[in-house]
Protein backbone atom coordinates (compact mmCIF):
# COMPACT_ATOMS: atom_id res chain seq x y z
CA UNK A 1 -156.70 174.72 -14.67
CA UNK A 2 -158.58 172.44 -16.24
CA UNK A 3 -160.58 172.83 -19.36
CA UNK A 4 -164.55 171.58 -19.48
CA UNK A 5 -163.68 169.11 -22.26
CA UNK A 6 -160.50 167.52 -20.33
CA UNK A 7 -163.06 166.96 -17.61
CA UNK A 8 -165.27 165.23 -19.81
CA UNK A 9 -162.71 162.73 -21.62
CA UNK A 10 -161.24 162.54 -17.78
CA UNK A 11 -164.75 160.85 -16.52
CA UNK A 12 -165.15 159.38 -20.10
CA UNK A 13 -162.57 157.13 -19.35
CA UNK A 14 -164.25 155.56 -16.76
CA UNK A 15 -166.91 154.54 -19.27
CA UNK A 16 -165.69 150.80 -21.06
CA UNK A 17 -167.61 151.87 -24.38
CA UNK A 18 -165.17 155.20 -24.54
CA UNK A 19 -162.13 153.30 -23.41
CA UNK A 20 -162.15 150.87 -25.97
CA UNK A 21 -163.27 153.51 -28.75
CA UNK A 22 -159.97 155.26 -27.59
CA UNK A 23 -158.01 151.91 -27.78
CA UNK A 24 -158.69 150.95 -30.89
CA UNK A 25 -158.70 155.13 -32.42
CA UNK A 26 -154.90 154.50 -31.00
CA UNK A 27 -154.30 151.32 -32.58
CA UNK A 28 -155.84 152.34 -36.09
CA UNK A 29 -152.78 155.49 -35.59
CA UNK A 30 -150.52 152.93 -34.98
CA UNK A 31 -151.30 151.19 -38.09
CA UNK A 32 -151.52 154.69 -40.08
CA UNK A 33 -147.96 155.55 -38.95
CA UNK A 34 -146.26 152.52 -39.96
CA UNK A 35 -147.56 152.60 -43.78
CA UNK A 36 -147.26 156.87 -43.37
CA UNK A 37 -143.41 155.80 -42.75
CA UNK A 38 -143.03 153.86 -46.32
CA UNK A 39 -141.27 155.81 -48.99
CA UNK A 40 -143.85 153.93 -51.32
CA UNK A 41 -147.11 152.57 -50.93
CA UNK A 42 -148.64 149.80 -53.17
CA UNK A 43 -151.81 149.91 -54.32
CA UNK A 44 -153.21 147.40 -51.66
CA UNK A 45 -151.10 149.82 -48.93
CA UNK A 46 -153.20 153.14 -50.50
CA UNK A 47 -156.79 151.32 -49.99
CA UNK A 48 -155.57 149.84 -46.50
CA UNK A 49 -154.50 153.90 -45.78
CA UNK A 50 -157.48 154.95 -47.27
CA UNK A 51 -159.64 152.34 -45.21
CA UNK A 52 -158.10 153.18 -41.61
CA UNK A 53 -158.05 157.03 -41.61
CA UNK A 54 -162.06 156.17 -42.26
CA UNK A 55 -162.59 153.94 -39.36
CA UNK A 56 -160.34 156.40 -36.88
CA UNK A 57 -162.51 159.29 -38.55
CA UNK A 58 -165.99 157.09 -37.67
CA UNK A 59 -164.13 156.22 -34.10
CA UNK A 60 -163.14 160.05 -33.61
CA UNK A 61 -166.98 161.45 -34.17
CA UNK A 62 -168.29 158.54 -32.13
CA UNK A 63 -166.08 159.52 -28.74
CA UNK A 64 -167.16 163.11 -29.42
CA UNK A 65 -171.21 162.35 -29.96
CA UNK A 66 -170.33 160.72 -26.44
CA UNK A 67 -168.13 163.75 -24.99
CA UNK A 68 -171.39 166.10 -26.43
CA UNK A 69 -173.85 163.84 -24.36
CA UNK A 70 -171.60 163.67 -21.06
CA UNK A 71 -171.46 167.58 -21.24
CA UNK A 72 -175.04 167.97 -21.56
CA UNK A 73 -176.23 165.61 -19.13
């Protein structure tokens, strides 16, 4: 059974403005992981940490201000 937001993010992905917000949301992961992996981060690695989990967070509440207006419409 499928669940009303799985529905939405299923014909989301038909939409090229949600694809690539999902793209890059997966690439900014990517790029969290591999400095997440580092025993030790410089101070340069920190702001660069600090920098992407922003942008995912800004990418993350724009695909869900677009799941809120697919489910209403």
């Amino acid at each position: 059974m499928s669940t009303p937001t799985a529905a939405i993010r299923t014909q989301l992905m038909a939409n090229p403005e949600f694809q690539r917000l999902t793209e890059q949301h997966a690439h900014y992961a990517a790029l969290l992981d591999q400095l997440t992996a580092k025993h030790y981060l410089t101070e340069q690695e920190q702001i660069e940490e600090t920098r992407l989990k922003k942008l995912k967070l800004r990418l993350k509440d724009e695909m869900a201000m677009l799941e809120q207006k697919t489910g209403s419409a």
